[in-house]
PDB file of N, CA and C in Angstrom:
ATOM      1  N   UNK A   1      33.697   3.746  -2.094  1.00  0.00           N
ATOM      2  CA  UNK A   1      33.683   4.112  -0.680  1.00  0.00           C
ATOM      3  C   UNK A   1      33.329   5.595  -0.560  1.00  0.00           C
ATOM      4  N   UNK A   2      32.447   5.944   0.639  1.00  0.00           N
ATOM      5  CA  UNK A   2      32.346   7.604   1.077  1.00  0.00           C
ATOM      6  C   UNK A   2      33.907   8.022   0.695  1.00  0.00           C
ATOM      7  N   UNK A   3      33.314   8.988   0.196  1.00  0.00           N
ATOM      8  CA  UNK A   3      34.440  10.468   0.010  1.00  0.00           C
ATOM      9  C   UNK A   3      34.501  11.338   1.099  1.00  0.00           C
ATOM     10  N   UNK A   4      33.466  11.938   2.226  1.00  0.00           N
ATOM     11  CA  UNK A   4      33.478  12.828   3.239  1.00  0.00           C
ATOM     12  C   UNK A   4      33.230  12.175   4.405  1.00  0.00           C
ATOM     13  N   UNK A   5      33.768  12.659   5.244  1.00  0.00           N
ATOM     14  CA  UNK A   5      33.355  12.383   7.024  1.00  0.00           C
ATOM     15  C   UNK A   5      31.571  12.205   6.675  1.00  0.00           C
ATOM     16  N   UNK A   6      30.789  13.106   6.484  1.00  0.00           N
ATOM     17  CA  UNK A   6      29.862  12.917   6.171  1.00  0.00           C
ATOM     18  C   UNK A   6      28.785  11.662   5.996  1.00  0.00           C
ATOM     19  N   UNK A   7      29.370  10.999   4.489  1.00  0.00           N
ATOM     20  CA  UNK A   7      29.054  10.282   3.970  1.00  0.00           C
ATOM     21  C   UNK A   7      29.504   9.001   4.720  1.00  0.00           C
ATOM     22  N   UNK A   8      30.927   8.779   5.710  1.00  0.00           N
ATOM     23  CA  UNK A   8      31.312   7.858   6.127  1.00  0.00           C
ATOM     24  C   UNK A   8      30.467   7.527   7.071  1.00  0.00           C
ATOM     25  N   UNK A   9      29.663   8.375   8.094  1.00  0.00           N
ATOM     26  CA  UNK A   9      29.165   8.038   8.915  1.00  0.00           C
ATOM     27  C   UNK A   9      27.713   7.592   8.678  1.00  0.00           C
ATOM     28  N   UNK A  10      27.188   8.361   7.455  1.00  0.00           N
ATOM     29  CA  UNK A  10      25.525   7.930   6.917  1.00  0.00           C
ATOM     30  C   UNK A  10      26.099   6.448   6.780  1.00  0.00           C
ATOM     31  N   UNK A  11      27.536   5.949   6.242  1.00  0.00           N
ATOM     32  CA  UNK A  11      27.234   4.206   5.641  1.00  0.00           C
ATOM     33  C   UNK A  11      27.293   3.242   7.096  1.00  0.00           C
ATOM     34  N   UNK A  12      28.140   3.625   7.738  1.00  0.00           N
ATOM     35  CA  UNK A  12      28.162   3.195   9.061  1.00  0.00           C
ATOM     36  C   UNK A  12      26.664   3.195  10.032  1.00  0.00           C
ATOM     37  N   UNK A  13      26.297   4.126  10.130  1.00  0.00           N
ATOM     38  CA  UNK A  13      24.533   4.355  10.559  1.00  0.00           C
ATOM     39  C   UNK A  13      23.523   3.336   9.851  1.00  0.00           C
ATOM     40  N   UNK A  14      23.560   3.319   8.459  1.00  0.00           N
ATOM     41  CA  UNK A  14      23.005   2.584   8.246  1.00  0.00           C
ATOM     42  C   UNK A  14      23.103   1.222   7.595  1.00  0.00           C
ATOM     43  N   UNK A  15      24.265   0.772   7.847  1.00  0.00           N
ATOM     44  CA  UNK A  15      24.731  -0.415   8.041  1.00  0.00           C
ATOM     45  C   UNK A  15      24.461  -1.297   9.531  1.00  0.00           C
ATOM     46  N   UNK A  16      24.050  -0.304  10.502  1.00  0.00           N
ATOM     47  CA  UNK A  16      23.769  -0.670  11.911  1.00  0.00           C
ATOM     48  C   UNK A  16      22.257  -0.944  11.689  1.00  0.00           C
ATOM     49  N   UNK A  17      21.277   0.328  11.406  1.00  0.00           N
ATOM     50  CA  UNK A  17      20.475   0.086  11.006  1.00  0.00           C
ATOM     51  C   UNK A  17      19.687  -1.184  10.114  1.00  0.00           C
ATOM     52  N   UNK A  18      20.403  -1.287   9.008  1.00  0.00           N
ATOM     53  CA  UNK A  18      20.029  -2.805   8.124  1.00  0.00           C
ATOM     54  C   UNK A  18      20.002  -3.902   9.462  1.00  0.00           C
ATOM     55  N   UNK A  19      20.928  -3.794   9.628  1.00  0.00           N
ATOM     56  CA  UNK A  19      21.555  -5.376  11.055  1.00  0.00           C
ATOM     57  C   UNK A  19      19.703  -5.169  11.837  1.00  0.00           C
ATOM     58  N   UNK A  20      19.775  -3.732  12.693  1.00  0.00           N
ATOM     59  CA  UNK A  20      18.489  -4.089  13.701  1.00  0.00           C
ATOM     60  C   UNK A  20      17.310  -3.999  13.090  1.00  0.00           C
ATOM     61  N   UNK A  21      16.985  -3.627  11.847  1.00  0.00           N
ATOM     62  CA  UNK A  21      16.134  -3.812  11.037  1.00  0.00           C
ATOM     63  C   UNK A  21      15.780  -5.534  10.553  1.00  0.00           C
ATOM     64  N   UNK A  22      16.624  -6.082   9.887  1.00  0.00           N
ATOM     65  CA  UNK A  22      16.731  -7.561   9.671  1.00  0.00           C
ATOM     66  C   UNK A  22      16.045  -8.352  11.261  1.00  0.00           C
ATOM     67  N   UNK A  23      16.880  -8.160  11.732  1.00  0.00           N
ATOM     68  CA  UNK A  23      16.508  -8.876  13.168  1.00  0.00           C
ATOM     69  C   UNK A  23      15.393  -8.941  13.969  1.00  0.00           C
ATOM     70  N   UNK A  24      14.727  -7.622  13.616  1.00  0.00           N
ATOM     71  CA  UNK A  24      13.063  -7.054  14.044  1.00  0.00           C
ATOM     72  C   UNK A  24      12.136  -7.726  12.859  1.00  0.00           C
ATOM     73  N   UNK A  25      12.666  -7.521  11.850  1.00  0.00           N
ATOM     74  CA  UNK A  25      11.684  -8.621  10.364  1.00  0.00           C
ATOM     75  C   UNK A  25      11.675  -9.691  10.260  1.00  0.00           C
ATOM     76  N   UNK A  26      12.878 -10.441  11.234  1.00  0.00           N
ATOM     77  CA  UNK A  26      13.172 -11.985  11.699  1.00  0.00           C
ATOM     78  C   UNK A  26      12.038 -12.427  12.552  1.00  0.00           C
ATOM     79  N   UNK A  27      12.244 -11.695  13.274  1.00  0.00           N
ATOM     80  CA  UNK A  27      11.049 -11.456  15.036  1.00  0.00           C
ATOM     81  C   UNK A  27       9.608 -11.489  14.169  1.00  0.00           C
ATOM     82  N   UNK A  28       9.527 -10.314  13.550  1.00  0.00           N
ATOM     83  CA  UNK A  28       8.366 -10.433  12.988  1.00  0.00           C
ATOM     84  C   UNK A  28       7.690 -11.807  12.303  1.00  0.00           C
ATOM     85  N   UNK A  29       8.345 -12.438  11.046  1.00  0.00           N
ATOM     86  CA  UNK A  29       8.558 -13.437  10.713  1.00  0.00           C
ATOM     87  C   UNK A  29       8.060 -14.831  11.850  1.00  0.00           C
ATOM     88  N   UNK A  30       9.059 -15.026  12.488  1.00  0.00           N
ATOM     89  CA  UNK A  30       8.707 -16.362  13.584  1.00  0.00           C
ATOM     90  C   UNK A  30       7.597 -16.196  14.414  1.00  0.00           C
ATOM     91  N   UNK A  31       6.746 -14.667  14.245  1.00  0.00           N
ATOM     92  CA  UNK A  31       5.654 -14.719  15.624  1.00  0.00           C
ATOM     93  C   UNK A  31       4.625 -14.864  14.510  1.00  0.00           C
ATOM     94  N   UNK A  32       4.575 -14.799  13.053  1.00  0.00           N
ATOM     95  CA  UNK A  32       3.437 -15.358  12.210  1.00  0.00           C
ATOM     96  C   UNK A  32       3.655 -16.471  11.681  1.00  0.00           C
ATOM     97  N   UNK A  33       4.871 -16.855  12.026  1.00  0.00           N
ATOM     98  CA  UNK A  33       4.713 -18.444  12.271  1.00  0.00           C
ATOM     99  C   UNK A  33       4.537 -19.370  13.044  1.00  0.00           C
ATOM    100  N   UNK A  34       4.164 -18.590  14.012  1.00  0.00           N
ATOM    101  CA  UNK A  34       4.294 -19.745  15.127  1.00  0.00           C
ATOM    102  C   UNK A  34       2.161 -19.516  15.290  1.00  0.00           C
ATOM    103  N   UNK A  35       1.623 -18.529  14.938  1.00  0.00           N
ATOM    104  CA  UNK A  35       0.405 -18.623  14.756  1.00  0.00           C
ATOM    105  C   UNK A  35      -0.120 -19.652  13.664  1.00  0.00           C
ATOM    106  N   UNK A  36       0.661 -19.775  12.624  1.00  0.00           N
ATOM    107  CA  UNK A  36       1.090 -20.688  11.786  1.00  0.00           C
ATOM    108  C   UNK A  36       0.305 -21.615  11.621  1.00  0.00           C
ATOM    109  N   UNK A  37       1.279 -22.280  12.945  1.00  0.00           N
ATOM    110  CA  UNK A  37       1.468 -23.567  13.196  1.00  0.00           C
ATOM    111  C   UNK A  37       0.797 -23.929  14.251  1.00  0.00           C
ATOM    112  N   UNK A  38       0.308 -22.876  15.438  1.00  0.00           N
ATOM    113  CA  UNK A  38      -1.403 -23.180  16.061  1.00  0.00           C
ATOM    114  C   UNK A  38      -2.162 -23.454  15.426  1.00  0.00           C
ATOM    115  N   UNK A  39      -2.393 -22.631  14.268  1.00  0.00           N
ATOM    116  CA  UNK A  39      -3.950 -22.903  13.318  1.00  0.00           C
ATOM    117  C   UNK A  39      -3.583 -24.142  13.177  1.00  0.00           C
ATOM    118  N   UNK A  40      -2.905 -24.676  12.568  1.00  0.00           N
ATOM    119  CA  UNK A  40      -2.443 -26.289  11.844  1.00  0.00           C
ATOM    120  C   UNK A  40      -2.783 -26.796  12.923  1.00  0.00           C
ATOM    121  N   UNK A  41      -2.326 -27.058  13.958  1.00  0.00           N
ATOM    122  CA  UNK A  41      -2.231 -28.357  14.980  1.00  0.00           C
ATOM    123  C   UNK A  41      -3.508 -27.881  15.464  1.00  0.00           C
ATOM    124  N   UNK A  42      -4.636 -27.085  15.317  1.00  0.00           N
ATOM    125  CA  UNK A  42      -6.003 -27.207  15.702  1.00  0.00           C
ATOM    126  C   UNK A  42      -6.106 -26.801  16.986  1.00  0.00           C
ATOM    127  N   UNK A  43      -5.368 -25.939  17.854  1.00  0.00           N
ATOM    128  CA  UNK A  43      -5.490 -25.280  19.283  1.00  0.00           C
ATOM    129  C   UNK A  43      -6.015 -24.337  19.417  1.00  0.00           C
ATOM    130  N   UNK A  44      -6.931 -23.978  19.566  1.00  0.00           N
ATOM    131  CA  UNK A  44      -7.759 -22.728  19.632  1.00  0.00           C
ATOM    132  C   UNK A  44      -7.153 -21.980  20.332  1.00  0.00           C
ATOM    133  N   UNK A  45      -7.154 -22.183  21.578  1.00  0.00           N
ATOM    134  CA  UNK A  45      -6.656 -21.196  23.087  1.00  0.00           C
ATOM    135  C   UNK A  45      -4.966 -20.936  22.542  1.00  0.00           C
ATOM    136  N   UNK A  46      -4.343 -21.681  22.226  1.00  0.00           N
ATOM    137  CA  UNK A  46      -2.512 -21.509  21.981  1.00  0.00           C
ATOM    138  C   UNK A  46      -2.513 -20.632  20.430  1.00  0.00           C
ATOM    139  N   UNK A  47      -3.565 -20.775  20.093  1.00  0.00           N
ATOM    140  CA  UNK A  47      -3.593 -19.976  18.424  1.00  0.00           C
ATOM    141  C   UNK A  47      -3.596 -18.478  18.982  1.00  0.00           C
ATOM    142  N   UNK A  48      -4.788 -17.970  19.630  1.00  0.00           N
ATOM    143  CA  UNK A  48      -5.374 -16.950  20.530  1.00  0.00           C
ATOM    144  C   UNK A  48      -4.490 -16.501  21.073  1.00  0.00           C
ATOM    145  N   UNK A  49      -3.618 -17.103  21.793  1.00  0.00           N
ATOM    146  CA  UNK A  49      -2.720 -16.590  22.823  1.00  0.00           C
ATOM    147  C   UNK A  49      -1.579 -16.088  21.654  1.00  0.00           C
ATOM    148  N   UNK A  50      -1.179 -17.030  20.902  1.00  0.00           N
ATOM    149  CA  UNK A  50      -0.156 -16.796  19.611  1.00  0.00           C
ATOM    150  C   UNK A  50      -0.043 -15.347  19.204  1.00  0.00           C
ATOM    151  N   UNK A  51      -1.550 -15.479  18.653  1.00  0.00           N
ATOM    152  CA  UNK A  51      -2.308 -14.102  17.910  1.00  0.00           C
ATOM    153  C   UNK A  51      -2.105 -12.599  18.381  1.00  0.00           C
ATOM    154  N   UNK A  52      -2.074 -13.138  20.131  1.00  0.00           N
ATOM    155  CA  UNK A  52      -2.056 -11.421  21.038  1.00  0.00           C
ATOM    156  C   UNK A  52      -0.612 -11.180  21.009  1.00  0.00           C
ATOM    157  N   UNK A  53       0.327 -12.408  21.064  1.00  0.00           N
ATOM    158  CA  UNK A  53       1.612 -12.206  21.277  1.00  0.00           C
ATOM    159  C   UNK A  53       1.873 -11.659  19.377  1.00  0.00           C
ATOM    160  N   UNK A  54       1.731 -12.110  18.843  1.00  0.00           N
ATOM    161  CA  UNK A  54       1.949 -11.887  17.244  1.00  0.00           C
ATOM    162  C   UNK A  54       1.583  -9.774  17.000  1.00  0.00           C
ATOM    163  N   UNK A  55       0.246 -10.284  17.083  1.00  0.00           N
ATOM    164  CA  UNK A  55       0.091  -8.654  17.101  1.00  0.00           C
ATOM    165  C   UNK A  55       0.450  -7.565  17.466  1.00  0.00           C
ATOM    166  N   UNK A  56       0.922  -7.758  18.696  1.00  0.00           N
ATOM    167  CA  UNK A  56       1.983  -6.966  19.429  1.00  0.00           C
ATOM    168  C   UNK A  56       3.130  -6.581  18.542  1.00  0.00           C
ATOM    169  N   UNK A  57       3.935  -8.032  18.213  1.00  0.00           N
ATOM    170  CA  UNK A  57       5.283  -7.776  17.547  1.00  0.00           C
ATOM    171  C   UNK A  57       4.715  -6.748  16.230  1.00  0.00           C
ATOM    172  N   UNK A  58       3.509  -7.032  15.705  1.00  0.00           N
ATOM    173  CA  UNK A  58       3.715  -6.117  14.459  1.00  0.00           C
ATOM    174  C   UNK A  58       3.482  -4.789  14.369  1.00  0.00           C
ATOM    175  N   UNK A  59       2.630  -4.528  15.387  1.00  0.00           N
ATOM    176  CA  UNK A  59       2.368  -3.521  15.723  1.00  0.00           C
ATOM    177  C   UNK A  59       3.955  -2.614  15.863  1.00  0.00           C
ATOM    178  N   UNK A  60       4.193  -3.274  16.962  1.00  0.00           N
ATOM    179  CA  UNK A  60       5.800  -2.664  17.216  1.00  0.00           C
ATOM    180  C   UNK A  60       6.621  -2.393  15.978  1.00  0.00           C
ATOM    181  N   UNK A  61       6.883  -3.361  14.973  1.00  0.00           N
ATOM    182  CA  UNK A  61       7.053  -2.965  13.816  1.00  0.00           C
ATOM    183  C   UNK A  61       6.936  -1.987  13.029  1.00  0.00           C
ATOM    184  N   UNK A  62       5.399  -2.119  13.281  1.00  0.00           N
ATOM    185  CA  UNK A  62       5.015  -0.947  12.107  1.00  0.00           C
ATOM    186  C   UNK A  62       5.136   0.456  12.827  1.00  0.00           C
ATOM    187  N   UNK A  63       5.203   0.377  14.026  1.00  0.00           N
ATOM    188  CA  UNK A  63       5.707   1.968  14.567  1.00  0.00           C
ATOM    189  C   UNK A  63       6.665   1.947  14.715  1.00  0.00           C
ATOM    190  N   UNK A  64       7.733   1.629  13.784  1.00  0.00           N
ATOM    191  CA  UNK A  64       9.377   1.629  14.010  1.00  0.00           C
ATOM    192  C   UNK A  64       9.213   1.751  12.130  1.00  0.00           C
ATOM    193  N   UNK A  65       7.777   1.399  11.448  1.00  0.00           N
ATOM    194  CA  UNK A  65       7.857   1.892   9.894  1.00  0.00           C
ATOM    195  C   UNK A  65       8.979   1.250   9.484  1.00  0.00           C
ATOM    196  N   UNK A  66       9.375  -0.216  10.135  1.00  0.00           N
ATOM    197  CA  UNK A  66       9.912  -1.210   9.378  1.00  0.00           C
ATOM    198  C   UNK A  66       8.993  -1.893   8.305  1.00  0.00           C
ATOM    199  N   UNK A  67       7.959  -2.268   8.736  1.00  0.00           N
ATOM    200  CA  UNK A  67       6.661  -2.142   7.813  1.00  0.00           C
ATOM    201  C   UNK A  67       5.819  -1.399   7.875  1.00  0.00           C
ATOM    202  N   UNK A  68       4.734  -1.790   6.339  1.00  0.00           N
ATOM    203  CA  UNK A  68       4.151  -0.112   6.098  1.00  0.00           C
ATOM    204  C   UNK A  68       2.833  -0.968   7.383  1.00  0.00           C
ATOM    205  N   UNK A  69       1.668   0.762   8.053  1.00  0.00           N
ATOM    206  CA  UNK A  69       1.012  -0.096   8.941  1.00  0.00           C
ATOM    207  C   UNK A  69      -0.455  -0.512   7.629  1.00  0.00           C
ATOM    208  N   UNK A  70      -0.296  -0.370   6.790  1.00  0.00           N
ATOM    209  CA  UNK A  70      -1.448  -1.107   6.290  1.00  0.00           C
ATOM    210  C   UNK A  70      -1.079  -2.719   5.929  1.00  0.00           C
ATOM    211  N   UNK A  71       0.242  -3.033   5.964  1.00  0.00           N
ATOM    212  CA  UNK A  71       1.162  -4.222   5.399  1.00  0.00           C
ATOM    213  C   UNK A  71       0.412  -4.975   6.896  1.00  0.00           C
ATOM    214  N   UNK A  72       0.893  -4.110   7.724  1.00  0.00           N
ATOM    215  CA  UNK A  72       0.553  -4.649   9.392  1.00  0.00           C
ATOM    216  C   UNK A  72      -1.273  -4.887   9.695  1.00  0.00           C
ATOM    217  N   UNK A  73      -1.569  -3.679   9.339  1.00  0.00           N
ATOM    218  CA  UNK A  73      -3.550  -4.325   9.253  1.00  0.00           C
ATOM    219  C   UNK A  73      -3.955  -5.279   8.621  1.00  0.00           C
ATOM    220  N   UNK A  74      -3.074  -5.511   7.695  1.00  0.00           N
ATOM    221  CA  UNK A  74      -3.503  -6.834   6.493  1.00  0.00           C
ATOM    222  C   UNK A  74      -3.065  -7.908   7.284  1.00  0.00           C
ATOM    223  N   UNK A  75      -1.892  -8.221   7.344  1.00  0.00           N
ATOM    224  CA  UNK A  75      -1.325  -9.357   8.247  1.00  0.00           C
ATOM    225  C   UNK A  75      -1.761  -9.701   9.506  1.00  0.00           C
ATOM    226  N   UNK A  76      -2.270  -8.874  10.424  1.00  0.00           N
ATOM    227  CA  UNK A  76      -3.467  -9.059  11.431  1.00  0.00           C
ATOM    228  C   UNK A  76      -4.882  -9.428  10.987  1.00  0.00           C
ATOM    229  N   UNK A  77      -5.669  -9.027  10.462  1.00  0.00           N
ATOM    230  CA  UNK A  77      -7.223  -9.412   9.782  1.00  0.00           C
ATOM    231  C   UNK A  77      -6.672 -10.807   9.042  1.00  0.00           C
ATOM    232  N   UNK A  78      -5.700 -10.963   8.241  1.00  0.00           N
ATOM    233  CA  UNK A  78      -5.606 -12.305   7.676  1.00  0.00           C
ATOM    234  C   UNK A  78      -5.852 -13.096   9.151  1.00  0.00           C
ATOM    235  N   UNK A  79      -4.848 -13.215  10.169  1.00  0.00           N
ATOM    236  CA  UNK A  79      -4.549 -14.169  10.955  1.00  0.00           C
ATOM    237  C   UNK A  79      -5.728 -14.253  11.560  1.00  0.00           C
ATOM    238  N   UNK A  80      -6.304 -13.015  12.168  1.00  0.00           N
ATOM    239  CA  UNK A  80      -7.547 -13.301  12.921  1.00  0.00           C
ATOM    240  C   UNK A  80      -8.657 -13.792  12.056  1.00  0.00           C
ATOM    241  N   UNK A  81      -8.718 -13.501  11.044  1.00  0.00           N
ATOM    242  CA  UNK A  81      -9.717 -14.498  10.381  1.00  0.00           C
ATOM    243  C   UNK A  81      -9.844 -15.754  10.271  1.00  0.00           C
ATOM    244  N   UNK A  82      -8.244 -16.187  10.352  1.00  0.00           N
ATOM    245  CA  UNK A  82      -8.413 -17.603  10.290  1.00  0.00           C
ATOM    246  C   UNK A  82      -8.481 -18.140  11.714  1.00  0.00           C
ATOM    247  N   UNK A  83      -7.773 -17.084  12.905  1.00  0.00           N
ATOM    248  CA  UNK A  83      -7.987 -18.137  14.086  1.00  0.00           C
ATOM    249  C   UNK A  83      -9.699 -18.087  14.733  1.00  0.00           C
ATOM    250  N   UNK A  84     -10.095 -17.298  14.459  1.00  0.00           N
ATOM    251  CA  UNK A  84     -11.550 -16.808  14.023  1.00  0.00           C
ATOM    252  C   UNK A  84     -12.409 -18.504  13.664  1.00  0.00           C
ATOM    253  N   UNK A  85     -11.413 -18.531  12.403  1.00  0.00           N
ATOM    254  CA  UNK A  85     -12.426 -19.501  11.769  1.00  0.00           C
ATOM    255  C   UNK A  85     -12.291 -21.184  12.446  1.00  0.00           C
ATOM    256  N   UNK A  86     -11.531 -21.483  13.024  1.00  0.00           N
ATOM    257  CA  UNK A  86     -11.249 -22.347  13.746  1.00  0.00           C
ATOM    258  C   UNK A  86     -12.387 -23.388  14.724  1.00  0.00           C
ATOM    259  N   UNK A  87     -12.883 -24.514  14.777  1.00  0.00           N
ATOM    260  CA  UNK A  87     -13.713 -24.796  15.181  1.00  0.00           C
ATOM    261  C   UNK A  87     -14.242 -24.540  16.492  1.00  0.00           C
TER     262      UNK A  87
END
């Protein structure tokens, strides 16, 4: 356990931190899945729409440097390539 006032409050801070961190990588998580699972079921327009809502979340992410933003450029160009490729 912390030894100083100090130290007690860095574990507390970022013990809060981990929690809204997790929960934003959760978020992140379910909005590239749910693009997912447009591509699969073959919806162009609901993939698209997926995609703008998706990008957003990561974006947001990566300016909170929960992820790195090249982690975030990669994970965007993947998705749009594939909803891209879509008939």
């Amino acid at each position: 356990m912390a030894n100083t006032a100090g130290a007690r409050k860095a574990a507390r801070q970022s013990s809060k931190r981990r929690v809204l961190n997790a929960s934003q990588r959760t978020a992140l998580r379910s909005a590239l899945k749910k693009v997912g699972k447009a591509i699969k079921a073959g919806d162009k327009t609901v993939a698209q729409q997926a995609f703008r809502e998706a990008s957003s979340v990561v974006d947001r992410i990566a300016d909170k440097k929960i992820i790195h933003k090249n982690k975030a450029a990669r994970s965007k160009s993947r998705l749009n390539a594939k909803v891209k490729a879509m008939a």
